[in-house]
N, C-alpha and C. Protein backbone atom coordinates (compact mmCIF):
# COMPACT_ATOMS: atom_id res chain seq x y z
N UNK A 1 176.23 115.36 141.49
CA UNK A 1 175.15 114.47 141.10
C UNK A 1 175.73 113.08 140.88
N UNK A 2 175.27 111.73 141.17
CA UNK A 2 175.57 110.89 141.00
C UNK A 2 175.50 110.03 139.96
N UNK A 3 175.87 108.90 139.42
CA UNK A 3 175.88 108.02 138.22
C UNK A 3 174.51 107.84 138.42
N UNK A 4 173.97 107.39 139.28
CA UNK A 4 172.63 106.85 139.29
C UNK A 4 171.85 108.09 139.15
N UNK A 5 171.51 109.17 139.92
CA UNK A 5 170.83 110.12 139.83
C UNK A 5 171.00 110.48 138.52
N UNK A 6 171.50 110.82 137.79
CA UNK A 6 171.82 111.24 136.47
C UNK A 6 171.81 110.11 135.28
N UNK A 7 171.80 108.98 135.44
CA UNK A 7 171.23 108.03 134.48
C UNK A 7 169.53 107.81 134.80
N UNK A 8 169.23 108.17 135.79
CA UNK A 8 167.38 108.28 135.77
C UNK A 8 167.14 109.68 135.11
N UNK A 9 167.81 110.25 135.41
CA UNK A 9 167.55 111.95 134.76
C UNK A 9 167.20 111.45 133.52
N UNK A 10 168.09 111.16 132.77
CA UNK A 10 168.53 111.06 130.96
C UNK A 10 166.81 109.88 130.96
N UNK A 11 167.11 109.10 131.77
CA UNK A 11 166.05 108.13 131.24
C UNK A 11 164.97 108.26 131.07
N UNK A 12 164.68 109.30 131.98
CA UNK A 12 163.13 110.06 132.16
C UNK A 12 163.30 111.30 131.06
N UNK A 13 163.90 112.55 130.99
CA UNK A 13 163.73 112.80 129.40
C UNK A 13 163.84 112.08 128.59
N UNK A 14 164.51 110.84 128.31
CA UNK A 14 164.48 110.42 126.83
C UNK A 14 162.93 109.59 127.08
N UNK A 15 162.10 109.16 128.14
CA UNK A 15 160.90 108.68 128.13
C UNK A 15 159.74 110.06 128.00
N UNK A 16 160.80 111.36 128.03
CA UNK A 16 159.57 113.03 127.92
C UNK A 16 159.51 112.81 125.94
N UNK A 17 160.91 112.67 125.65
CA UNK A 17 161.15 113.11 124.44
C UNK A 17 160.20 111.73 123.46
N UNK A 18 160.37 110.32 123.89
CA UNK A 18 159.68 109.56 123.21
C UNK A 18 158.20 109.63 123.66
N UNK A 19 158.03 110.09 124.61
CA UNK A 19 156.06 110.30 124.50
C UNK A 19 155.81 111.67 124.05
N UNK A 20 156.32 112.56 123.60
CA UNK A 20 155.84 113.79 122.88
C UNK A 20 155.86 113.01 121.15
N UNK A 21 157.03 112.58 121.10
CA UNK A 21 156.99 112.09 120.07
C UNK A 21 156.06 111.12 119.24
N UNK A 22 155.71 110.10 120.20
CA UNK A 22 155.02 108.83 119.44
C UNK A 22 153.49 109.34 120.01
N UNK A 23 153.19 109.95 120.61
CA UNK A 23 151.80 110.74 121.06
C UNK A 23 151.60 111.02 119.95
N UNK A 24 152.39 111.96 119.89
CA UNK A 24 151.98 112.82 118.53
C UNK A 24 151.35 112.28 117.42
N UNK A 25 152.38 111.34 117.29
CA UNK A 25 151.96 110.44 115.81
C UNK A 25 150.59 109.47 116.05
N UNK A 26 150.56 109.00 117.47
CA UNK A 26 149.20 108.36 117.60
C UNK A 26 147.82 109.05 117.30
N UNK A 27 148.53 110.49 117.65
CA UNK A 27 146.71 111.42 117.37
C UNK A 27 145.95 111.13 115.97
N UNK A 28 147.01 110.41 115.68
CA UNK A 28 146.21 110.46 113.68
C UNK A 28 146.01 109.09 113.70
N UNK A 29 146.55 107.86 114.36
CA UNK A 29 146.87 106.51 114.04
C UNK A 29 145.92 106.09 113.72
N UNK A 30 144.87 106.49 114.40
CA UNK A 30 143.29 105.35 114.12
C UNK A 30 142.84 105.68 112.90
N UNK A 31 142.56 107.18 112.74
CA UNK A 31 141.91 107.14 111.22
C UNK A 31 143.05 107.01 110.06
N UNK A 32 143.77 106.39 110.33
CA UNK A 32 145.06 106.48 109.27
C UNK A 32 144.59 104.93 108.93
N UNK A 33 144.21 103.92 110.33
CA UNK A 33 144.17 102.52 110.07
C UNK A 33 142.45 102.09 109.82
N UNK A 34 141.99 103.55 109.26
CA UNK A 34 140.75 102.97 108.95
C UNK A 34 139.57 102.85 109.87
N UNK A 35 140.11 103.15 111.16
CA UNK A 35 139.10 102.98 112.12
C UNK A 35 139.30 101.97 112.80
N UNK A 36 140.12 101.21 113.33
CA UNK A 36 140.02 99.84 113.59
C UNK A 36 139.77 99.93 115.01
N UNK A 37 138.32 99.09 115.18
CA UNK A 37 137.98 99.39 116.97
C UNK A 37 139.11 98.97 117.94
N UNK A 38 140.24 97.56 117.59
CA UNK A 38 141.47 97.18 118.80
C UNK A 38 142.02 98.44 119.09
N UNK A 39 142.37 99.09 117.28
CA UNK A 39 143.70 100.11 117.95
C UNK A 39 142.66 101.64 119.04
N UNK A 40 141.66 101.37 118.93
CA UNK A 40 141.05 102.59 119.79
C UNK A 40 141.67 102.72 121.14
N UNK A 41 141.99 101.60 122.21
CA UNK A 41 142.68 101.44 122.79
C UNK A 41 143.85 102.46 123.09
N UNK A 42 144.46 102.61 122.18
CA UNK A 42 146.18 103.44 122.41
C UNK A 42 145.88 104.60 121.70
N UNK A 43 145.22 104.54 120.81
CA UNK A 43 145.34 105.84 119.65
C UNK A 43 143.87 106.95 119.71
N UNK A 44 143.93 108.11 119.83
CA UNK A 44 143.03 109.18 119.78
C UNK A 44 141.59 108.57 118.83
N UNK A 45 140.74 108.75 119.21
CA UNK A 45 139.73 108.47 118.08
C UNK A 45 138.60 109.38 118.16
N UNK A 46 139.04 110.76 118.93
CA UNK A 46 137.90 111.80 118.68
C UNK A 46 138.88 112.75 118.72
N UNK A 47 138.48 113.76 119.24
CA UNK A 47 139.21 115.50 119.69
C UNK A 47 139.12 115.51 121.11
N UNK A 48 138.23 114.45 122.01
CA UNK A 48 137.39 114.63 123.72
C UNK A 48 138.88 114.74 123.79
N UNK A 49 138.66 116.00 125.32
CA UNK A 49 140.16 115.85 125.49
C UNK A 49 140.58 114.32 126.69
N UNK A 50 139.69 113.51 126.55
CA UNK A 50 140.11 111.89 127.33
C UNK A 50 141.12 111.36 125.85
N UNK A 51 140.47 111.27 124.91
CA UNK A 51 141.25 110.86 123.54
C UNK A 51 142.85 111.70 123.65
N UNK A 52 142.99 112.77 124.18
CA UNK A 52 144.22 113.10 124.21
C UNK A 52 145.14 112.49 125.54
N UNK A 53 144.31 112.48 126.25
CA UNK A 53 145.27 111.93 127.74
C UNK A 53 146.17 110.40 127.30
N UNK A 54 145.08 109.81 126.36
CA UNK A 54 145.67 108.59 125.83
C UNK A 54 147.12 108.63 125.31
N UNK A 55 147.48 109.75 124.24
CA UNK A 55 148.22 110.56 123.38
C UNK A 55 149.74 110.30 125.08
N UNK A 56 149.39 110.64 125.80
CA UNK A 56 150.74 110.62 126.51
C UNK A 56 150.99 109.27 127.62
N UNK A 57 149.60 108.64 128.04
CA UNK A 57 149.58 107.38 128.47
C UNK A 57 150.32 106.14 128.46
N UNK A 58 149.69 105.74 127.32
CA UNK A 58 150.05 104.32 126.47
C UNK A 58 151.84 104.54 125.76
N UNK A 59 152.36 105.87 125.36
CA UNK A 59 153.87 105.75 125.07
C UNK A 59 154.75 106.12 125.85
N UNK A 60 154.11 106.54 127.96
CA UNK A 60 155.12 106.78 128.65
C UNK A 60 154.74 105.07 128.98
N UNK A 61 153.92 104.35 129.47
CA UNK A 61 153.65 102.35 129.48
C UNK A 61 154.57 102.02 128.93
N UNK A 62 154.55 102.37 127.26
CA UNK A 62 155.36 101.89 126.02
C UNK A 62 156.91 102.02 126.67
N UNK A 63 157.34 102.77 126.60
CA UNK A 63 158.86 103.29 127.14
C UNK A 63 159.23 102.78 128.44
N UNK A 64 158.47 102.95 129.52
CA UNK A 64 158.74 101.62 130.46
C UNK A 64 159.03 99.92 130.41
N UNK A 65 158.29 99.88 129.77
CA UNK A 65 158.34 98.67 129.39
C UNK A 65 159.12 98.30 128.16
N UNK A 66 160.09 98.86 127.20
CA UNK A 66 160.62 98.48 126.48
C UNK A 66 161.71 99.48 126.51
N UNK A 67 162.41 100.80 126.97
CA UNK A 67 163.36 101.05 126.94
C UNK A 67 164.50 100.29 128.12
N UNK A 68 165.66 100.59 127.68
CA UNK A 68 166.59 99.97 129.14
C UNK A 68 166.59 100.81 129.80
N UNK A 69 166.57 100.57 131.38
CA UNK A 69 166.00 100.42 133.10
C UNK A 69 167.88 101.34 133.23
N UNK A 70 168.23 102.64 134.04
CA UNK A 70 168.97 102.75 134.44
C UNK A 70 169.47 101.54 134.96
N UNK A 71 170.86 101.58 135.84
CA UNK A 71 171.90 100.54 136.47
C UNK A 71 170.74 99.97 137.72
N UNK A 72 170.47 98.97 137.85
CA UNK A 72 170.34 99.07 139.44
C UNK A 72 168.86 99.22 139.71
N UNK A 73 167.40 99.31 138.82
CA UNK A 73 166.60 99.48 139.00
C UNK A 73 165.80 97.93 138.13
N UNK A 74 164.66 97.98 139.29
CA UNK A 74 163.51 96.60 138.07
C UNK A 74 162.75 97.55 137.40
N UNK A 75 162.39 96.58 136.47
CA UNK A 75 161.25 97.15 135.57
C UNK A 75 160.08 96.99 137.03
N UNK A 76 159.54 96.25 137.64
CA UNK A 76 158.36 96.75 138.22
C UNK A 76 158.56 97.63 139.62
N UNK A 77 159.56 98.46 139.94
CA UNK A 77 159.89 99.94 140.44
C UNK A 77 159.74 100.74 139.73
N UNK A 78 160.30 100.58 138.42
CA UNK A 78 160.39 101.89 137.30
C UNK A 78 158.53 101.53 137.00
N UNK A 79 157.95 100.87 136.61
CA UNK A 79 156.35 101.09 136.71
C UNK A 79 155.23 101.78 137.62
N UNK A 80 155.86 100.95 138.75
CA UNK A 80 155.57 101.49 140.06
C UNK A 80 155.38 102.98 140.51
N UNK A 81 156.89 103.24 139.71
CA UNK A 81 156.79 104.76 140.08
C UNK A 81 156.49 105.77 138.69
N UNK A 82 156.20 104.97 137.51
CA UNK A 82 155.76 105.71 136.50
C UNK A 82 154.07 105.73 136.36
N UNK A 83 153.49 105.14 136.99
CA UNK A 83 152.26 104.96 137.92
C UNK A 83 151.53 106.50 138.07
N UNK A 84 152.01 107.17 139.23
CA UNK A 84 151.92 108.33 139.70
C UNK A 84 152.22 109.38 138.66
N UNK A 85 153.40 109.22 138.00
CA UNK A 85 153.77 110.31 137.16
C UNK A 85 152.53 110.50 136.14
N UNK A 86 152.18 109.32 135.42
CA UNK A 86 151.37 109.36 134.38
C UNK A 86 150.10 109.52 134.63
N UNK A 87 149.77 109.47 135.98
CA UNK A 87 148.46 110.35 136.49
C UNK A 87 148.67 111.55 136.88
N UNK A 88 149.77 112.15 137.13
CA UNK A 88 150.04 113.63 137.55
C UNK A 88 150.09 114.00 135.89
N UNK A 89 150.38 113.75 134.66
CA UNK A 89 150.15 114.13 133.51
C UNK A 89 148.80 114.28 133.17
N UNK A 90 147.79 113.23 133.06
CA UNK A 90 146.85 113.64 132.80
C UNK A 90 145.93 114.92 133.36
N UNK A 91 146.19 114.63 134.62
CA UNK A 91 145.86 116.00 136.07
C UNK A 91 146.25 117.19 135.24
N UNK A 92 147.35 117.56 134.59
CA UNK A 92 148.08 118.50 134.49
C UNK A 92 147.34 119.09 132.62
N UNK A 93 146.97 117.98 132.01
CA UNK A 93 146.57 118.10 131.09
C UNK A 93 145.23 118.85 130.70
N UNK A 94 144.40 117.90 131.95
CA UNK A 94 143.21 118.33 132.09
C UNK A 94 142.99 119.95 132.36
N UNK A 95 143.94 119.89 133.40
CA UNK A 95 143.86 121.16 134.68
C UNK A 95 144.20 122.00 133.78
N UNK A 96 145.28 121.99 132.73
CA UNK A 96 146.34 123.19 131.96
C UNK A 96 145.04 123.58 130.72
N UNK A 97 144.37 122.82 129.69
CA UNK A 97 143.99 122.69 128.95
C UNK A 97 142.65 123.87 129.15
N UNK A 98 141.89 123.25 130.42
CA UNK A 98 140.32 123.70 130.96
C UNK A 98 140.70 125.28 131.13
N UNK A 99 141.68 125.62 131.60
CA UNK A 99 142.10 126.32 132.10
C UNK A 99 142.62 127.54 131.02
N UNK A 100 143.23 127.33 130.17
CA UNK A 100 143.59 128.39 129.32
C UNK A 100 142.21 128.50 128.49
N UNK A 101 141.25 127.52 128.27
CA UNK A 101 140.29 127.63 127.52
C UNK A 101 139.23 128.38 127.79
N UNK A 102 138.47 128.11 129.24
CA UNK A 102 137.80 128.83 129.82
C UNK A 102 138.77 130.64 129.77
N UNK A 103 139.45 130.99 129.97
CA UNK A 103 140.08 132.34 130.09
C UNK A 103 139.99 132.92 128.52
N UNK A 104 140.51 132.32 127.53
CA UNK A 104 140.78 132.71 125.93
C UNK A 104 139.10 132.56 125.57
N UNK A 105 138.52 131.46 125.97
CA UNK A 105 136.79 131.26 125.17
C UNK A 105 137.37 130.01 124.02
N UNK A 106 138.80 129.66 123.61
CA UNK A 106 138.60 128.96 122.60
C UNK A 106 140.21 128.24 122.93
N UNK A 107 140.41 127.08 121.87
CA UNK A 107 141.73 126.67 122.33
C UNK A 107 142.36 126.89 121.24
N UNK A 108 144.16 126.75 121.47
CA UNK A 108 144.72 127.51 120.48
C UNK A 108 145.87 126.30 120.19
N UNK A 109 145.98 125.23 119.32
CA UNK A 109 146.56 124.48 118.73
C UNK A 109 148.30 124.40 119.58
N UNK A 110 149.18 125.63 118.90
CA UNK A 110 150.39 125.95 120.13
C UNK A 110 150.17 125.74 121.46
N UNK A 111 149.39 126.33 122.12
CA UNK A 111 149.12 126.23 123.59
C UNK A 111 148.76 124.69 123.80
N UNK A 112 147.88 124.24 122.85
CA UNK A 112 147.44 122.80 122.95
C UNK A 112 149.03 122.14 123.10
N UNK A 113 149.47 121.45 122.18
CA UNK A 113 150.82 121.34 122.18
C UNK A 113 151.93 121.84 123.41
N UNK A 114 151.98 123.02 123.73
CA UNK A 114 152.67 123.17 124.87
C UNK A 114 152.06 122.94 126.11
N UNK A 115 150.62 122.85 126.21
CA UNK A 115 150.23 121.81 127.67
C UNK A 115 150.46 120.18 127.45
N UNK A 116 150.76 119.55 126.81
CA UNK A 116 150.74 118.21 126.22
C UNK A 116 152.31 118.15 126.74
N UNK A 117 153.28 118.67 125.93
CA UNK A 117 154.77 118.63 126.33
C UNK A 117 155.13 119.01 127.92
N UNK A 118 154.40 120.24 128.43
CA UNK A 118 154.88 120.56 129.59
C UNK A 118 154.23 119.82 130.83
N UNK A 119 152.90 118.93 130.15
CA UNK A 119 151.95 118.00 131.52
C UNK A 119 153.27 116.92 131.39
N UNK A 120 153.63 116.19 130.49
CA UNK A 120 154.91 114.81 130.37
C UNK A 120 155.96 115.00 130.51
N UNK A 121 156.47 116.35 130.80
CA UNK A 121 157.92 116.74 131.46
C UNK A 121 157.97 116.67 133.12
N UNK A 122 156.60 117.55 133.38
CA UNK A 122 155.90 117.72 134.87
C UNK A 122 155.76 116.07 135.51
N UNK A 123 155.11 115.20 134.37
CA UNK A 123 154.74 113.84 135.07
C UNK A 123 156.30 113.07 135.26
N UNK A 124 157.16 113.09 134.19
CA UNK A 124 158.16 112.63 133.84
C UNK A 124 159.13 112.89 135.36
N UNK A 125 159.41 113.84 135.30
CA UNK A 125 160.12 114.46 136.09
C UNK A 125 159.57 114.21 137.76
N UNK A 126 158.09 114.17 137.99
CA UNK A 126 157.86 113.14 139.02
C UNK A 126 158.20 111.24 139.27
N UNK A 127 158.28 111.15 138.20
CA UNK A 127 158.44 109.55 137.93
C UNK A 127 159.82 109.94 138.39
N UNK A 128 160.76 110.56 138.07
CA UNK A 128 162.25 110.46 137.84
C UNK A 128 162.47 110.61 139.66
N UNK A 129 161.67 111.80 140.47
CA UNK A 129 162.03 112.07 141.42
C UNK A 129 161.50 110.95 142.57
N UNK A 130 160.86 110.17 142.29
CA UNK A 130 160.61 108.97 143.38
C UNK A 130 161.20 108.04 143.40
N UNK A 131 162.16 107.93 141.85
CA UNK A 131 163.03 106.60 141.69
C UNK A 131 164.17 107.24 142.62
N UNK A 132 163.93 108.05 142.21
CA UNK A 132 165.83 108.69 142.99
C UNK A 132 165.98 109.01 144.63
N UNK A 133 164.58 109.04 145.09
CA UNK A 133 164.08 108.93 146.09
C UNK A 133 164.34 107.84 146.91
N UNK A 134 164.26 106.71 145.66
CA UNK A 134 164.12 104.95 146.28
C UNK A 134 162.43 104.48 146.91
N UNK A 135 161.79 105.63 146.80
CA UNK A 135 160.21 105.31 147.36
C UNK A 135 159.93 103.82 146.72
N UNK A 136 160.21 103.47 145.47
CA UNK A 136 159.40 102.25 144.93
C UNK A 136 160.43 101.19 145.23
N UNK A 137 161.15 100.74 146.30
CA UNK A 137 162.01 99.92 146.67
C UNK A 137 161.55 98.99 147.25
N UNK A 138 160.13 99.57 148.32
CA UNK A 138 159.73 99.25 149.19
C UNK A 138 158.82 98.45 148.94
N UNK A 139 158.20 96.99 149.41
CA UNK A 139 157.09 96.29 148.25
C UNK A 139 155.64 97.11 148.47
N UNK A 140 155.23 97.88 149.87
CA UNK A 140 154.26 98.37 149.40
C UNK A 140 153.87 98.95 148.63
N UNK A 141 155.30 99.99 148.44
CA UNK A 141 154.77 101.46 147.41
C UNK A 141 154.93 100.36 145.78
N UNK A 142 155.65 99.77 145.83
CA UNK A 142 155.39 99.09 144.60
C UNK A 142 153.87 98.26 144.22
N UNK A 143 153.25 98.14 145.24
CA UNK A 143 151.91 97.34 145.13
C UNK A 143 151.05 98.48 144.74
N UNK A 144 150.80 99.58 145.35
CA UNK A 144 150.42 100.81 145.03
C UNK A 144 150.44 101.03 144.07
N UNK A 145 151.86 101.24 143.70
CA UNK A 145 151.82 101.58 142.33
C UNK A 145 151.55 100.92 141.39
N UNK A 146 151.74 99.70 141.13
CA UNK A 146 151.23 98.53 140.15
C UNK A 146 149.57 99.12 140.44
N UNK A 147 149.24 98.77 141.17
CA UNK A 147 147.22 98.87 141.27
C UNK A 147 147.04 99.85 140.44
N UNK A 148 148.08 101.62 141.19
CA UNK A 148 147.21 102.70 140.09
C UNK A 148 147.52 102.74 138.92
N UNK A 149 149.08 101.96 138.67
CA UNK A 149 148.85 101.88 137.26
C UNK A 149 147.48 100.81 136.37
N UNK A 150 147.67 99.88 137.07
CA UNK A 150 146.31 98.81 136.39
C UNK A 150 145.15 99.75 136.41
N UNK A 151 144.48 100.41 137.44
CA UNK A 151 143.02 100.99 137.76
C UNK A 151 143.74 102.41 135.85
N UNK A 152 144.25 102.67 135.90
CA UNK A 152 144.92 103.60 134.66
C UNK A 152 144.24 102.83 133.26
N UNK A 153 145.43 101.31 133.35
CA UNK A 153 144.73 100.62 132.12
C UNK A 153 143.30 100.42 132.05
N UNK A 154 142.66 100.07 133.01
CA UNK A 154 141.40 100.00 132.83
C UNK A 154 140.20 101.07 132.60
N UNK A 155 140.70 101.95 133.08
CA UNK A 155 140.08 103.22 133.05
C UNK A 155 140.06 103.60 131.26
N UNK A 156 141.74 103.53 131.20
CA UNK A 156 141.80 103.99 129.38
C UNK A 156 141.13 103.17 128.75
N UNK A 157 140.81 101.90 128.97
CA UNK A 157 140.33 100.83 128.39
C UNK A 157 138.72 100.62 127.82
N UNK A 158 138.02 100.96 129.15
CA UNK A 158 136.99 100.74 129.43
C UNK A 158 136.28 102.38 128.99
N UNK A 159 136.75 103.58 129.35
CA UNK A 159 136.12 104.86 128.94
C UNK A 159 135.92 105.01 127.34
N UNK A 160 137.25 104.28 126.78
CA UNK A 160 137.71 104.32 125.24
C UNK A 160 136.47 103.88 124.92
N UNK A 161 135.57 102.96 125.24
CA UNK A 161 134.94 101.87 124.32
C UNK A 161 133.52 101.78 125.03
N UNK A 162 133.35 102.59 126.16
CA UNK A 162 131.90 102.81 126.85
C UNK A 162 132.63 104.25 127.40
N UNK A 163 132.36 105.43 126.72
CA UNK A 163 132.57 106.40 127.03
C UNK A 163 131.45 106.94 128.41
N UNK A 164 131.68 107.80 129.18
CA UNK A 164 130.64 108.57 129.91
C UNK A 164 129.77 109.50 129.48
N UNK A 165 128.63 110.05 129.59
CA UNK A 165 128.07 111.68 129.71
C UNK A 165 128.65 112.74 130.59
N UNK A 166 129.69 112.76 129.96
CA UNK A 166 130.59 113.95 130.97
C UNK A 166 131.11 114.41 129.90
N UNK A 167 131.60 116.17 129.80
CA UNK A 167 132.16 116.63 129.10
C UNK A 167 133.74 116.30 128.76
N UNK A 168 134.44 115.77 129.39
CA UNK A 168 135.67 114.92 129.34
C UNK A 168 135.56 114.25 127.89
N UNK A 169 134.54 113.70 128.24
CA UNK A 169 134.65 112.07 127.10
C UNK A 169 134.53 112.85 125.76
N UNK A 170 133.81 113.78 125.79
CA UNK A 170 132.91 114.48 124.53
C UNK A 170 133.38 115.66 123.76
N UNK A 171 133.33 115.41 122.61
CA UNK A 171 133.95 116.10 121.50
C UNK A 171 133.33 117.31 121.03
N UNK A 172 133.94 118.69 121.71
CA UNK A 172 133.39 119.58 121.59
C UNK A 172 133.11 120.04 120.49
N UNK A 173 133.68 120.16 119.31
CA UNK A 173 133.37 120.73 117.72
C UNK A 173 132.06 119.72 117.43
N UNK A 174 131.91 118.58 117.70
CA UNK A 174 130.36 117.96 117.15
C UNK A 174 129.80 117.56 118.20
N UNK A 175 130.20 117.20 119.42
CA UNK A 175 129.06 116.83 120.56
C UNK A 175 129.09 115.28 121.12
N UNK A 176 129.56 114.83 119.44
CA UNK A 176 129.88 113.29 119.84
C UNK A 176 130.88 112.89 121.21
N UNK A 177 130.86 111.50 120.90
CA UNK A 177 131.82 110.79 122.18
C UNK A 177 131.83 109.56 121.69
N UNK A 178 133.32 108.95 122.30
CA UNK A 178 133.16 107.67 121.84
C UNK A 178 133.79 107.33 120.25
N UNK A 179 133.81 105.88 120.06
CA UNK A 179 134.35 106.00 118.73
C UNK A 179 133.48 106.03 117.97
N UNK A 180 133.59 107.21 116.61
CA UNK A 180 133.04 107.68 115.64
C UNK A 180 132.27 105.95 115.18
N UNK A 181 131.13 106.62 114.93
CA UNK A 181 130.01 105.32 113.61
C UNK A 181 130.77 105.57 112.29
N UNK A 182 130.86 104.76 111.53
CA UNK A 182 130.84 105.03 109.76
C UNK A 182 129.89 104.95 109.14
């Protein structure tokens, strides 16, 4: 294995290990700060499982953008190709989540938790395998990827704060969606 192959390795778990981590802590952030409509944005503000996709989103962004870049790579390659990953997480979230629920009838907190860790290892570990690839070298795939990451921000952005009528958005224990009234 090479210096390079193996300094994206480490970089991409330590970007698995800091979005399990600071996810985590975001699931509580909003009602911790009172409700504050800006932070709705990054931080959970229902149970919908869209409020959770956020949970691994905004701190694999976070970690791109503020951890150090293996030898030899830009920050807008390492975006580029963390782009894809962080939509193959949510995919995986969705898909893992619907999926044990419909089969059990109910969801089970552990399992919750271990689809959350194992969708951002799965996404992670795609991010890691396109850098090492060199796919985002190229300026198209980097344009690509910049877009799906932007169409990402906007999506989290815009659903957060004008939710849909789709069961996604909507908070199964009360029905609501959207950020809670006081």
């Amino acid at each position: 294995m090479s210096s390079r192959t193996r300094s994206i390795l480490i970089f991409e778990l330590g970007g698995a290990a800091f979005m399990v981590a600071v996810g985590s802590a975001m699931h509580f952030l909003f009602e911790l700060a009172g409700g504050w409509p800006p932070l709705a944005l990054i931080a959970a503000v229902n149970e919908s499982i869209w409020e959770h996709l956020k949970l691994a989103f905004w701190p694999g962004l976070f970690w791109v953008g503020a951890a150090p870049l293996p030898a030899g790579l830009r920050r807008r390659e390492v975006l580029a190709a963390k782009a894809p990953g962080l939509l193959l997480t949510a995919v995986l979230i969705v898909a893992v989540f619907t999926t044990y629920v419909t089969i059990l009838g109910h969801n089970l907190l552990a399992l919750d938790i271990g689809t959350f860790v194992f969708a951002i290892v799965i996404g992670q570990a795609l991010s890691g395998f396109l850098l090492i690839g060199g796919v985002f070298q190229r300026r198209a795939f980097i344009r690509a990827g910049l877009g799906l990451l932007g169409l990402q921000i906007i999506a989290y952005g815009l659903f957060t704060y004008i939710p849909p009528n789709h069961w996604l958005f909507i908070e199964a224990s009360s029905g609501l969606r959207g950020i809670p009234v006081p």
